[in-house]
Protein backbone atom coordinates (compact mmCIF):
# COMPACT_ATOMS: atom_id res chain seq x y z
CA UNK A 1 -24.69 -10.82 5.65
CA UNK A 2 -21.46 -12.09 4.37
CA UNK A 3 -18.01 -11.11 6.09
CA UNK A 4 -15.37 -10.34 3.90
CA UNK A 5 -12.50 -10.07 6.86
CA UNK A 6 -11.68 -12.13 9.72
CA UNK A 7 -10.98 -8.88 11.89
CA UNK A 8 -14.19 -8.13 14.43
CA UNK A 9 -15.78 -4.99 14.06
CA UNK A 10 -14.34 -3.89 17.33
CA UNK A 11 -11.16 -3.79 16.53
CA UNK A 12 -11.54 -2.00 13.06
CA UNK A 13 -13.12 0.68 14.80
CA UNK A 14 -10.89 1.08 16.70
CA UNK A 15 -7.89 0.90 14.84
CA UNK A 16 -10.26 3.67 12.28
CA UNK A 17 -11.02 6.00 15.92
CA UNK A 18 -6.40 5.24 16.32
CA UNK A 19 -6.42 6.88 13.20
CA UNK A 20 -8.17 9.84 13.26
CA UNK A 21 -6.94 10.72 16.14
CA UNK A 22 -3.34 10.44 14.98
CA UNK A 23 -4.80 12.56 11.93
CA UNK A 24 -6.28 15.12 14.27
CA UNK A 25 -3.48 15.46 16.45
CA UNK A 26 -0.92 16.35 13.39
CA UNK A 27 -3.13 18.80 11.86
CA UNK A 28 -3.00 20.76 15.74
CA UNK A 29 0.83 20.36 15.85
CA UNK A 30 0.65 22.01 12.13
CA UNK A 31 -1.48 24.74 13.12
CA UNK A 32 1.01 25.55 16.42
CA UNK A 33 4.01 25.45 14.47
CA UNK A 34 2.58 27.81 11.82
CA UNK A 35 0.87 30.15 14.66
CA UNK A 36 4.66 29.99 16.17
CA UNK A 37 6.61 30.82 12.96
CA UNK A 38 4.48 33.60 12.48
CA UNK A 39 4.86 35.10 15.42
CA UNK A 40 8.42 34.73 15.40
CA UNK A 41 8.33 36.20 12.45
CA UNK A 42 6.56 39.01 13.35
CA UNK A 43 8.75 39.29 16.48
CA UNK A 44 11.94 40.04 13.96
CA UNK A 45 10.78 41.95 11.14
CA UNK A 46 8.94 44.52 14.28
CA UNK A 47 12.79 44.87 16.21
């Protein structure tokens, strides 16, 4: 097997795990702002 890169397969992993995590933890701070919008929004158009 030939190796195309110089970085170890450790660190690509984890620099690919880094990543999805990031990924992971914007789509949660999406989802709370959204769930918080709409309930603010709720919260005014009801009063």
């Amino acid at each position: 097997m030939v190796r195309t890169k110089n970085i170890p397969d450790t660190e690509t992993t984890r620099m690919d795990a880094k990543r999805k995590k990031q990924g992971t933890k914007k789509i949660l701070i999406n989802i709370a702002v959204f769930i918080v919008s709409v309930s603010l929004w709720c919260a005014a158009t009801y009063y």
